[in-house]
PDB file of N, CA and C in Angstrom:
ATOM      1  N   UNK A   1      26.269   9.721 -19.522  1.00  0.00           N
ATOM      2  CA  UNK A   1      25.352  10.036 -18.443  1.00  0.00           C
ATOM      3  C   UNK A   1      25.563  11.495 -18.065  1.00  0.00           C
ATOM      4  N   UNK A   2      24.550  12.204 -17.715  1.00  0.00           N
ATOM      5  CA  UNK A   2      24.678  13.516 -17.787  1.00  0.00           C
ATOM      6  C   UNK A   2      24.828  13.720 -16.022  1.00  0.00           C
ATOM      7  N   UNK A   3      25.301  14.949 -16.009  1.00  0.00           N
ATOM      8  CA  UNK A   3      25.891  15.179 -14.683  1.00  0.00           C
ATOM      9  C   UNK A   3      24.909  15.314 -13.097  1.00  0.00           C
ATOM     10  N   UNK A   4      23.895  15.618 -13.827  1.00  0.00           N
ATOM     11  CA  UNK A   4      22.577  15.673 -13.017  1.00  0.00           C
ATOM     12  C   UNK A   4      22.237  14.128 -12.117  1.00  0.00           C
ATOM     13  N   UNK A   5      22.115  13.368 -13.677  1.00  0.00           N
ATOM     14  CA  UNK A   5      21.841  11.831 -13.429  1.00  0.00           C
ATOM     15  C   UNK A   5      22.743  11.220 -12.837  1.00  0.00           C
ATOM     16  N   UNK A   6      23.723  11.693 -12.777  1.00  0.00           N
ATOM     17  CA  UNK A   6      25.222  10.623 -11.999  1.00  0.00           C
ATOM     18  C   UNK A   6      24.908  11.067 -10.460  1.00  0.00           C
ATOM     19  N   UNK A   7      24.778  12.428 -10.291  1.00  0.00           N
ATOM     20  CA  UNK A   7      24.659  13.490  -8.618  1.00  0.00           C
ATOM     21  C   UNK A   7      23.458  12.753  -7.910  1.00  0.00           C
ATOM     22  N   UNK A   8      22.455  12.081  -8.348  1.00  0.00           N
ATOM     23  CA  UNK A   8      21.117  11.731  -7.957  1.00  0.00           C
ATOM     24  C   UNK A   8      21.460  10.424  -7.659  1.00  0.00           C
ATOM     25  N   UNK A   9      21.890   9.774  -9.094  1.00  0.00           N
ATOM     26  CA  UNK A   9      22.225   7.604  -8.026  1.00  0.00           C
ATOM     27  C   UNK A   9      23.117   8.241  -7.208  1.00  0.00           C
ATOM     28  N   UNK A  10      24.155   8.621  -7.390  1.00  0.00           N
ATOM     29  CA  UNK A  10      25.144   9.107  -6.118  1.00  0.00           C
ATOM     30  C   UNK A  10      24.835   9.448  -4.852  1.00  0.00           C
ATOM     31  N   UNK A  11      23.691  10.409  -5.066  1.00  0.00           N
ATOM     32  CA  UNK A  11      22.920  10.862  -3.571  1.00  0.00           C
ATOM     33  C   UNK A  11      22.347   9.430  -3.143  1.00  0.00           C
ATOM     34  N   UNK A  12      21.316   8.787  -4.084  1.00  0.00           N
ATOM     35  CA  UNK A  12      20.604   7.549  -3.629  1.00  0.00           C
ATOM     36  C   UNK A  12      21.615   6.820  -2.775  1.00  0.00           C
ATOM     37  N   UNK A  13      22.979   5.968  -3.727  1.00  0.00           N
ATOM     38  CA  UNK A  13      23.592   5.410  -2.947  1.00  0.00           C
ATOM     39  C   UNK A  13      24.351   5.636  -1.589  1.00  0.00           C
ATOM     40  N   UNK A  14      24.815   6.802  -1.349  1.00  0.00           N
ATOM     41  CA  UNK A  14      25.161   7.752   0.141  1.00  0.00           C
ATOM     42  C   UNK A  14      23.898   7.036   0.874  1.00  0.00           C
ATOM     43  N   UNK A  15      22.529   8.286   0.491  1.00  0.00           N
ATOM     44  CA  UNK A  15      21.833   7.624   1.226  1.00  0.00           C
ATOM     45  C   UNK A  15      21.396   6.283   1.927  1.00  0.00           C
ATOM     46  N   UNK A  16      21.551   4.846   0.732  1.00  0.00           N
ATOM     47  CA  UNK A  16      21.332   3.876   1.045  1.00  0.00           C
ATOM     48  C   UNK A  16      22.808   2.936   1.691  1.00  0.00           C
ATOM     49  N   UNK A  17      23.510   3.294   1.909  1.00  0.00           N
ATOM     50  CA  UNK A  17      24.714   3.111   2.854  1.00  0.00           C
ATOM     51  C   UNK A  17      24.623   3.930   4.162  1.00  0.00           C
ATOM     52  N   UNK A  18      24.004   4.810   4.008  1.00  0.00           N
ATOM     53  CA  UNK A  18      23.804   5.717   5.717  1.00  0.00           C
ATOM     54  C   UNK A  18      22.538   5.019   5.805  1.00  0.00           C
ATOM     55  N   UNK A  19      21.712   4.458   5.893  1.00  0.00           N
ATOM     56  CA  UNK A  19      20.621   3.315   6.185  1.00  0.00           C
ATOM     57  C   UNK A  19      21.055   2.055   6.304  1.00  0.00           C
ATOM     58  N   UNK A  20      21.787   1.620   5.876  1.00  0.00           N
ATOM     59  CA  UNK A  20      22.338   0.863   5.971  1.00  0.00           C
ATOM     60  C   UNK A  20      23.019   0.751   7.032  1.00  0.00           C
ATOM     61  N   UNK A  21      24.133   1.152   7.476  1.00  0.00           N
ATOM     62  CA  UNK A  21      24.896   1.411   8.691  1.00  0.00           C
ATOM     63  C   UNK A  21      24.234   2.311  10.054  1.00  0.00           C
ATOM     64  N   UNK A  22      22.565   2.534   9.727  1.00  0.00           N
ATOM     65  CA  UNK A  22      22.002   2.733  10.880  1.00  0.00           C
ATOM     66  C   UNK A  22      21.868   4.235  11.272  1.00  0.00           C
ATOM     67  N   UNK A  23      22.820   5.454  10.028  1.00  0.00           N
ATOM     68  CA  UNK A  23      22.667   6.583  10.156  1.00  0.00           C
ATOM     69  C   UNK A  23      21.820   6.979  10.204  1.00  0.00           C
ATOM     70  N   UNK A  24      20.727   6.983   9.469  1.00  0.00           N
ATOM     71  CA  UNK A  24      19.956   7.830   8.799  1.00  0.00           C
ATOM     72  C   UNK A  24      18.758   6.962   8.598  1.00  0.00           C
ATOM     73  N   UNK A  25      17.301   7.520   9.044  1.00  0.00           N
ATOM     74  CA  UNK A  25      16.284   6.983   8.445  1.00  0.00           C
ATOM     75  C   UNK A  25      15.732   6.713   6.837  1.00  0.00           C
ATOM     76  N   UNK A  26      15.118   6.115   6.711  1.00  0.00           N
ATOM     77  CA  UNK A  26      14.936   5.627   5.202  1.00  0.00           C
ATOM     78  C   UNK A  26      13.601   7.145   4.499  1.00  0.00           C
ATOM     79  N   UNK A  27      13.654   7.833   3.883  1.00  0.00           N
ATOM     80  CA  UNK A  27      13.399   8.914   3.728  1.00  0.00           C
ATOM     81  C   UNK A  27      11.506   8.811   3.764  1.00  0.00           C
ATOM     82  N   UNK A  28      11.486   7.319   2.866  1.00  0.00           N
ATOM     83  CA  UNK A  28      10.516   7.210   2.514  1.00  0.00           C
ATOM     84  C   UNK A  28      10.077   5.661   2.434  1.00  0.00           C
ATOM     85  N   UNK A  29       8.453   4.826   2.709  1.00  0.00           N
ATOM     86  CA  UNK A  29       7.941   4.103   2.540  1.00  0.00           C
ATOM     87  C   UNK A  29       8.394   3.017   1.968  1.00  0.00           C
ATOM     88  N   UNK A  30       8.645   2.070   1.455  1.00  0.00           N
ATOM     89  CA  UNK A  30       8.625   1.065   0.277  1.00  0.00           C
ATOM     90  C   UNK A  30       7.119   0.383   0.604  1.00  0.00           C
ATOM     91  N   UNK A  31       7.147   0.383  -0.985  1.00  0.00           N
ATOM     92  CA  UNK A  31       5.577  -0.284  -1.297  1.00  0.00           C
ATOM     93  C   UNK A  31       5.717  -0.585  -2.576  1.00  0.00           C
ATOM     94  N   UNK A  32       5.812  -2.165  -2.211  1.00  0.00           N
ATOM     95  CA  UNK A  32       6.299  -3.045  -3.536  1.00  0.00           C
ATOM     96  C   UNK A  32       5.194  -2.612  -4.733  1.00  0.00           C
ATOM     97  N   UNK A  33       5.883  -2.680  -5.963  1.00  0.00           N
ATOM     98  CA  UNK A  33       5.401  -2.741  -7.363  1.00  0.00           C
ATOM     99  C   UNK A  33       3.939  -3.483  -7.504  1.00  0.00           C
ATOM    100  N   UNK A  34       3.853  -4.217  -6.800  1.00  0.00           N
ATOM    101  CA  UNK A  34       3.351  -5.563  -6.944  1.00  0.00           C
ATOM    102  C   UNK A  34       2.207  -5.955  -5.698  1.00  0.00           C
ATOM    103  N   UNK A  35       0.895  -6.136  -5.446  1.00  0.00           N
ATOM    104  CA  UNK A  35       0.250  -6.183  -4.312  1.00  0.00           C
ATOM    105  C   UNK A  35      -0.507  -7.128  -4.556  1.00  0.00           C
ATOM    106  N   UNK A  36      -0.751  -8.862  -4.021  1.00  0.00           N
ATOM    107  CA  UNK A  36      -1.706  -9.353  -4.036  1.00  0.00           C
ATOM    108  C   UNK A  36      -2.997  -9.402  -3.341  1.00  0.00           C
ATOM    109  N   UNK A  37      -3.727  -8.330  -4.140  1.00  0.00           N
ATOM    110  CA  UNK A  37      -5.239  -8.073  -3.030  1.00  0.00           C
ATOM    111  C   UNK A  37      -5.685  -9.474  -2.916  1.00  0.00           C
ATOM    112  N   UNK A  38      -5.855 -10.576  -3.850  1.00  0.00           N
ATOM    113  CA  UNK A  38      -6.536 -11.536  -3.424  1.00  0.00           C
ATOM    114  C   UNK A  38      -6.135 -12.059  -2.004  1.00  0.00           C
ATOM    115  N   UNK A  39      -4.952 -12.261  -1.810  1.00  0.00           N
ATOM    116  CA  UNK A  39      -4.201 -12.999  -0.568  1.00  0.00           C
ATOM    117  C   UNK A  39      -4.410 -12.016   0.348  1.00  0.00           C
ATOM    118  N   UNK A  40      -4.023 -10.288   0.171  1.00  0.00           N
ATOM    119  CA  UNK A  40      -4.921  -9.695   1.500  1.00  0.00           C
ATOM    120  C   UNK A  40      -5.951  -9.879   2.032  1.00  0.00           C
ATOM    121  N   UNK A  41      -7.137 -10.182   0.793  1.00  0.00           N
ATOM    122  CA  UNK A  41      -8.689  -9.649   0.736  1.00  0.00           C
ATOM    123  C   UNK A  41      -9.079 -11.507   1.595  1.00  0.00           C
ATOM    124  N   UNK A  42      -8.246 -12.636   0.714  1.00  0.00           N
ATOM    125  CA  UNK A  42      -8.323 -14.102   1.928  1.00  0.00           C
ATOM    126  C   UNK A  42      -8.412 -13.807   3.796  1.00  0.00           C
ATOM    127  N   UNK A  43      -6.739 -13.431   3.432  1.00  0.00           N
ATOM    128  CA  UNK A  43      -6.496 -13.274   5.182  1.00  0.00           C
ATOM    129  C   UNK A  43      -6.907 -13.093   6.052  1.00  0.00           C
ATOM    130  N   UNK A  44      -8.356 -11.590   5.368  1.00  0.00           N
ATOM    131  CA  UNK A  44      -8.960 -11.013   5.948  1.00  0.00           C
ATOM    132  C   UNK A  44     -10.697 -11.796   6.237  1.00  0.00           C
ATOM    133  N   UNK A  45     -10.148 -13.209   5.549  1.00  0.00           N
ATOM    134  CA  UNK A  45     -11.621 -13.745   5.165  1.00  0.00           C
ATOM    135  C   UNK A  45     -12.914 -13.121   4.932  1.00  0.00           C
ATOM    136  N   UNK A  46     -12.910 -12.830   4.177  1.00  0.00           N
ATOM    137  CA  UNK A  46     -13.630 -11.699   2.718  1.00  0.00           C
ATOM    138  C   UNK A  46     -14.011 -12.301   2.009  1.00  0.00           C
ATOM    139  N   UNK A  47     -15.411 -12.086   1.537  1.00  0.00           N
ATOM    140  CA  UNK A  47     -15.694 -12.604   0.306  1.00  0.00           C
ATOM    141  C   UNK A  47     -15.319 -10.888  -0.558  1.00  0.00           C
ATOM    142  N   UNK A  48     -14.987 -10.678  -1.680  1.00  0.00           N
ATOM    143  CA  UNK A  48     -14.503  -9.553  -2.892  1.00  0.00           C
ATOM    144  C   UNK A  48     -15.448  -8.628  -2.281  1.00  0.00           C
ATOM    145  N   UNK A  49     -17.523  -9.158  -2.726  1.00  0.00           N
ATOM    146  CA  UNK A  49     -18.238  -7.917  -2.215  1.00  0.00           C
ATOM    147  C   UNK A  49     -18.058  -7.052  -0.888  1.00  0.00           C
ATOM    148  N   UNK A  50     -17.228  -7.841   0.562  1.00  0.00           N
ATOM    149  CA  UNK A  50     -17.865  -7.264   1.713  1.00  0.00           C
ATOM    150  C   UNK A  50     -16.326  -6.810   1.796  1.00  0.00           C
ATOM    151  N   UNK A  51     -15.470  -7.231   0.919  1.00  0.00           N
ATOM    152  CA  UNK A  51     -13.820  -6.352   1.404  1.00  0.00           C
ATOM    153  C   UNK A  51     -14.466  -5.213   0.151  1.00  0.00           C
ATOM    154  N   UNK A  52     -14.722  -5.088  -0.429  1.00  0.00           N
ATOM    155  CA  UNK A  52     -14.937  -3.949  -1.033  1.00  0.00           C
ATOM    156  C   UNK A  52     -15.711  -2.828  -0.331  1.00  0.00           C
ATOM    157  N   UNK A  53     -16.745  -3.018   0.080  1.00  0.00           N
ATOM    158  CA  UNK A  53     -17.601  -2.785   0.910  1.00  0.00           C
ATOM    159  C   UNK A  53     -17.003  -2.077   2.559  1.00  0.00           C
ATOM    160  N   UNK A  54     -16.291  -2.665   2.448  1.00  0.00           N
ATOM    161  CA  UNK A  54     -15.785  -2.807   4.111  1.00  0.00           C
ATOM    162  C   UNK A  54     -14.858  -1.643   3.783  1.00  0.00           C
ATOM    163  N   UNK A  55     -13.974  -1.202   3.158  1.00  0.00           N
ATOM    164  CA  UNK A  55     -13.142  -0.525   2.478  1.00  0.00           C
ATOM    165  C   UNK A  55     -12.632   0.387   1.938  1.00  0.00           C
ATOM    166  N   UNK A  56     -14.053   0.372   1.800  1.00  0.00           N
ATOM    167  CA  UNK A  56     -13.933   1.963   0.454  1.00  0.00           C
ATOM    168  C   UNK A  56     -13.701   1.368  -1.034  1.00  0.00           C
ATOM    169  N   UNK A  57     -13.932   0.287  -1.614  1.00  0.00           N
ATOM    170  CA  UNK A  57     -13.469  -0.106  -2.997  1.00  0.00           C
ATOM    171  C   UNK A  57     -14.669  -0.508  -3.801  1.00  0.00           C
ATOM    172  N   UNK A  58     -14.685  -0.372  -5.068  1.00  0.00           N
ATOM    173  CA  UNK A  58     -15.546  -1.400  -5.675  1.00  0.00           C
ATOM    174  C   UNK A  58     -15.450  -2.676  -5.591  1.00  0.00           C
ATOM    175  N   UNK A  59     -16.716  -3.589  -5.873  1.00  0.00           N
ATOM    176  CA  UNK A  59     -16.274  -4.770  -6.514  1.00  0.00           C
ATOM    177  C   UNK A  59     -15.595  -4.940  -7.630  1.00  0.00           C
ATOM    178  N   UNK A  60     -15.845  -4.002  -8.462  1.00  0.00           N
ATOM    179  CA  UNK A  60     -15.067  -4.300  -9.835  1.00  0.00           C
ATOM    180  C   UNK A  60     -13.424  -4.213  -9.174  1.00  0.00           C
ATOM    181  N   UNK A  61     -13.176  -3.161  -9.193  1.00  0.00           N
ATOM    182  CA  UNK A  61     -12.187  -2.888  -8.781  1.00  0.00           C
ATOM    183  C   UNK A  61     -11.311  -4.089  -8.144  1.00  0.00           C
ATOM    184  N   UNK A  62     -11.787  -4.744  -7.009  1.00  0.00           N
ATOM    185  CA  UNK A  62     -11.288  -5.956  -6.573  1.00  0.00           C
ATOM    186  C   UNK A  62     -11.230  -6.843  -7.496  1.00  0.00           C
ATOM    187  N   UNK A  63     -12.053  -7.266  -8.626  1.00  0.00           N
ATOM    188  CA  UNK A  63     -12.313  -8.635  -9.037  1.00  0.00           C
ATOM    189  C   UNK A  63     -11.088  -7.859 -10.155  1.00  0.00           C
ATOM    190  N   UNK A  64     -10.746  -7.199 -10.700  1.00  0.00           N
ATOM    191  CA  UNK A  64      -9.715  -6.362 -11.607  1.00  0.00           C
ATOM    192  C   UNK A  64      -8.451  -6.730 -11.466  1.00  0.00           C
ATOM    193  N   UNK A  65      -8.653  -6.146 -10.214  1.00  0.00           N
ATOM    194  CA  UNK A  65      -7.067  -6.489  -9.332  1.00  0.00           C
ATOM    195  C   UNK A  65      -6.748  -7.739  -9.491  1.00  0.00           C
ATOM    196  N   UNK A  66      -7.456  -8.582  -8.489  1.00  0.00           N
ATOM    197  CA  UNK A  66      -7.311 -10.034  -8.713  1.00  0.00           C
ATOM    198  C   UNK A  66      -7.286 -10.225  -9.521  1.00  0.00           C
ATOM    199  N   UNK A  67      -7.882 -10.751 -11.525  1.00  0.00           N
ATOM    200  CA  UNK A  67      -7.403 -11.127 -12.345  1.00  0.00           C
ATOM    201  C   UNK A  67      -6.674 -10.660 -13.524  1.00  0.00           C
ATOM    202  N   UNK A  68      -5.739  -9.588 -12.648  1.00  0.00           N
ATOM    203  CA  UNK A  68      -4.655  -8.493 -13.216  1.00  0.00           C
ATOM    204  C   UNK A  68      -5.224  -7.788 -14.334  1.00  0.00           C
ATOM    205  N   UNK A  69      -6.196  -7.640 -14.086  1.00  0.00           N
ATOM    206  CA  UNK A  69      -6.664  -6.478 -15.548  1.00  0.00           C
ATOM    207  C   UNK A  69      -6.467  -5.238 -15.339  1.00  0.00           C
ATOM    208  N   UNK A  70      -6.187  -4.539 -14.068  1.00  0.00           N
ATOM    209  CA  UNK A  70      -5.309  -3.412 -13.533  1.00  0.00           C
ATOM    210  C   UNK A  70      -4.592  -3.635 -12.408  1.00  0.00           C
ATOM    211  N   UNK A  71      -3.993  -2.767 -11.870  1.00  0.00           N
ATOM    212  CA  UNK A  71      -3.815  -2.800 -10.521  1.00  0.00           C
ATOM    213  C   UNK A  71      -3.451  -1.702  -9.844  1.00  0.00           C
ATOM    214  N   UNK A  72      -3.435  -1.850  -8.364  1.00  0.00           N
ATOM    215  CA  UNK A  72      -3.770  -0.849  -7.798  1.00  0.00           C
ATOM    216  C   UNK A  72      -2.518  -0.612  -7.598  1.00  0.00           C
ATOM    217  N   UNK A  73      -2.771   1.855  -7.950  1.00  0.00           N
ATOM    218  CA  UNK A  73      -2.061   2.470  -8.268  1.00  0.00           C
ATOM    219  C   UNK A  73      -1.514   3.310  -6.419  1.00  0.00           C
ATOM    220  N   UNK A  74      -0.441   4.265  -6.583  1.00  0.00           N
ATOM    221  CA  UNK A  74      -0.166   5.057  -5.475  1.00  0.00           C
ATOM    222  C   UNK A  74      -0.585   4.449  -4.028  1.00  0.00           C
ATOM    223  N   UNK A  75      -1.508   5.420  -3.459  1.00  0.00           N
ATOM    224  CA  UNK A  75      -1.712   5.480  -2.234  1.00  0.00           C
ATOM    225  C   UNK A  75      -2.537   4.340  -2.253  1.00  0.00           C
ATOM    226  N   UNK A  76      -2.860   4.004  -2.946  1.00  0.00           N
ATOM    227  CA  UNK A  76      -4.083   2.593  -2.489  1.00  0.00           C
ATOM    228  C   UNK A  76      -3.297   1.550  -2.444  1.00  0.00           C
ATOM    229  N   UNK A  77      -1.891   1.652  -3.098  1.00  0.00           N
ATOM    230  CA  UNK A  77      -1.120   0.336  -2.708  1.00  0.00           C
ATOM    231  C   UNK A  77      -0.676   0.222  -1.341  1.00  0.00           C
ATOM    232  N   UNK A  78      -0.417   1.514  -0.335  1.00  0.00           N
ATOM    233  CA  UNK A  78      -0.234   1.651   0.983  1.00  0.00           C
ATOM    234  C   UNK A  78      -1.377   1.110   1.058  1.00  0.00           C
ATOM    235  N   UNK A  79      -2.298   1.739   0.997  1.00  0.00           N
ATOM    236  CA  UNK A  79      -3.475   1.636   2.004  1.00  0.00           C
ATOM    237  C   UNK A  79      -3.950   0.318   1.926  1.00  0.00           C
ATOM    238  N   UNK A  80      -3.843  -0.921   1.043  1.00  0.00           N
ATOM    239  CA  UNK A  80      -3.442  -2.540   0.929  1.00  0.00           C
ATOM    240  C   UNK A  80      -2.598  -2.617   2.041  1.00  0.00           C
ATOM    241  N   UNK A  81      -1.774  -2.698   1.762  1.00  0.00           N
ATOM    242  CA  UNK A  81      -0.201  -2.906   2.914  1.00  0.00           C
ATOM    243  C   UNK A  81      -1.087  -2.575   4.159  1.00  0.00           C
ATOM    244  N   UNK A  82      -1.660  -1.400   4.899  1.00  0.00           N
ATOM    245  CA  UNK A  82      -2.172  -1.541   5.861  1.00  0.00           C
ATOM    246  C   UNK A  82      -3.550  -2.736   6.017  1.00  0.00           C
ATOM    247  N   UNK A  83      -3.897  -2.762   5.214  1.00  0.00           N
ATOM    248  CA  UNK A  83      -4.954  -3.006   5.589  1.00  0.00           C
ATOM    249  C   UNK A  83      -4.583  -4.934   5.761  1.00  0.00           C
ATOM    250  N   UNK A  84      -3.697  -5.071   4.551  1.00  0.00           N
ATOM    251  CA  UNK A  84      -2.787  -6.600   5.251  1.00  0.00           C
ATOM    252  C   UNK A  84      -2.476  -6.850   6.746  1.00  0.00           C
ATOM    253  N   UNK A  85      -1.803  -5.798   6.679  1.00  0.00           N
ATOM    254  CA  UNK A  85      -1.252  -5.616   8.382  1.00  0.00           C
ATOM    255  C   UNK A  85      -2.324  -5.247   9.424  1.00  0.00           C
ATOM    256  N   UNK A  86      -3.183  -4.476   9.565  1.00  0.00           N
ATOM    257  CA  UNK A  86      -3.860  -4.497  10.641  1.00  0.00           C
ATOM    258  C   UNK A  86      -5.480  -3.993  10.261  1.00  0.00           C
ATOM    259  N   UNK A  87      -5.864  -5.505   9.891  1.00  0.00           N
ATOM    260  CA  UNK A  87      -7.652  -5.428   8.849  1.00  0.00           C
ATOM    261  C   UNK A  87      -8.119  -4.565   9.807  1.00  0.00           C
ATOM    262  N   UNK A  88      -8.552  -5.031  11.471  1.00  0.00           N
ATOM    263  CA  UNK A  88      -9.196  -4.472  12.127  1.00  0.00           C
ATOM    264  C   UNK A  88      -9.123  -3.312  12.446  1.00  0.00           C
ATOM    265  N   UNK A  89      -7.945  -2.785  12.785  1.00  0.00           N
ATOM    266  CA  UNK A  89      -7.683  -1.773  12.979  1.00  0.00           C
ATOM    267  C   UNK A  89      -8.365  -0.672  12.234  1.00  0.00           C
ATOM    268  N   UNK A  90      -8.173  -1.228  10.935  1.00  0.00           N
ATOM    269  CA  UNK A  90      -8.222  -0.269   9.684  1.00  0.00           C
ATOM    270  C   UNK A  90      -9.852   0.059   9.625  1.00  0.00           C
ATOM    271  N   UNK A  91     -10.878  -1.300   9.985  1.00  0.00           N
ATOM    272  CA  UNK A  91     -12.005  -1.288   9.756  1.00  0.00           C
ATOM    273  C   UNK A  91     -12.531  -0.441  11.522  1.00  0.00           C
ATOM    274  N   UNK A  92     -11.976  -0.464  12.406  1.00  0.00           N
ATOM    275  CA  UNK A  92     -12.343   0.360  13.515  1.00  0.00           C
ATOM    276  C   UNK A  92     -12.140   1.944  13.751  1.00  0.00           C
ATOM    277  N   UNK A  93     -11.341   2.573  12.437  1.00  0.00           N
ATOM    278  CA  UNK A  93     -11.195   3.642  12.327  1.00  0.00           C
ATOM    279  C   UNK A  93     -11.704   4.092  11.386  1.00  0.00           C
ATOM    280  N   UNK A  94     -12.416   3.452  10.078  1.00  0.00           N
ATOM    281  CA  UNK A  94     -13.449   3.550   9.269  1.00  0.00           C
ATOM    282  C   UNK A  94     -14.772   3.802   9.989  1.00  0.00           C
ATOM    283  N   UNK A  95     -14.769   3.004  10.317  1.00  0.00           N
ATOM    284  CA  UNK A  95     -16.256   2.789  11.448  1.00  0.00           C
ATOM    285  C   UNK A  95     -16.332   4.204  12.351  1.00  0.00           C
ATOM    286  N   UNK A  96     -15.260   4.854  13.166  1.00  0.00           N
ATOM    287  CA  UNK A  96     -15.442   6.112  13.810  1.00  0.00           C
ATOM    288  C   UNK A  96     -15.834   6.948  12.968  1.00  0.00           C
ATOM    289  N   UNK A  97     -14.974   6.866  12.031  1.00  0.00           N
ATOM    290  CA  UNK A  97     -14.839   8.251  10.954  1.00  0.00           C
ATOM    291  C   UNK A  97     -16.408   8.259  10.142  1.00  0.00           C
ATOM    292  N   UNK A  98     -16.809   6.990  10.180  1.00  0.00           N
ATOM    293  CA  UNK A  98     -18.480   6.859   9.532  1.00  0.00           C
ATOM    294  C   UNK A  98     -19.223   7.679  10.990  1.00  0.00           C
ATOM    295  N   UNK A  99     -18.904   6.828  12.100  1.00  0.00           N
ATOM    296  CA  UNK A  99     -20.112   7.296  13.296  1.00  0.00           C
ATOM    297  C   UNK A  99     -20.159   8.833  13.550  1.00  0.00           C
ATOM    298  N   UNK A 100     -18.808   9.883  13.317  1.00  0.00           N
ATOM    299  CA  UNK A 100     -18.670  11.042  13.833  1.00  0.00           C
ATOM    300  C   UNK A 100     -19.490  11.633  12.585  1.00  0.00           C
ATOM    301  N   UNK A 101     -19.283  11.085  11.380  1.00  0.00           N
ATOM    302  CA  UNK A 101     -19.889  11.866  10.380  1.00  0.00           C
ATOM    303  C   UNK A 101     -21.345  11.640   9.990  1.00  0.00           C
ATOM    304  N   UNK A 102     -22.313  10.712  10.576  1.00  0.00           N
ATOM    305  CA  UNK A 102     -23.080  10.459  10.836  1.00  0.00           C
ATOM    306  C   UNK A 102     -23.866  11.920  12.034  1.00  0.00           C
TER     307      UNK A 102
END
């Protein structure tokens, strides 16, 4: 293992022991590998077209996701995670950002 690669898990693990014990904030996000839009896009009682719609997404895109023929990459996996956590919210600040630009 080269000396670079040993200094970096090393930093990681520091870091994740000073989070651990409450030092130190976590630097950054976690946003699992893994996102089931179908079970968001349910919760939100959605049919695929009107969470797409509602959203910013295609239909394809949704119906994709759901039968794993891709899935959703970077920031759109946050922007899932929110939109799990607080549909309305998410759709009441869509809605401004439409009315001001209107």
């Amino acid at each position: 293992m080269s000396k670079k690669a040993f200094d970096k898990i090393a930093a990681g693990l520091t870091e994740a022991i000073e989070i651990a014990r409450g030092e130190t904030k976590p630097a950054r996000m976690y946003i699992p590998p893994e996102i089931d839009v179908r079970a968001i896009r349910r919760k939100a009682k959605m049919t695929q077209d009107d969470f797409a719609a509602c959203f910013g997404f295609t239909a394809t895109q949704i119906k994709d996701w759901e039968q794993g023929r891709t899935r959703p990459l970077g920031g759109v996996r946050a922007y899932l995670l929110l939109i799990d956590q607080a549909p309305d919210a998410v759709r009441r600040m869509l809605s401004e950002v439409r009315r001001k630009a209107a």
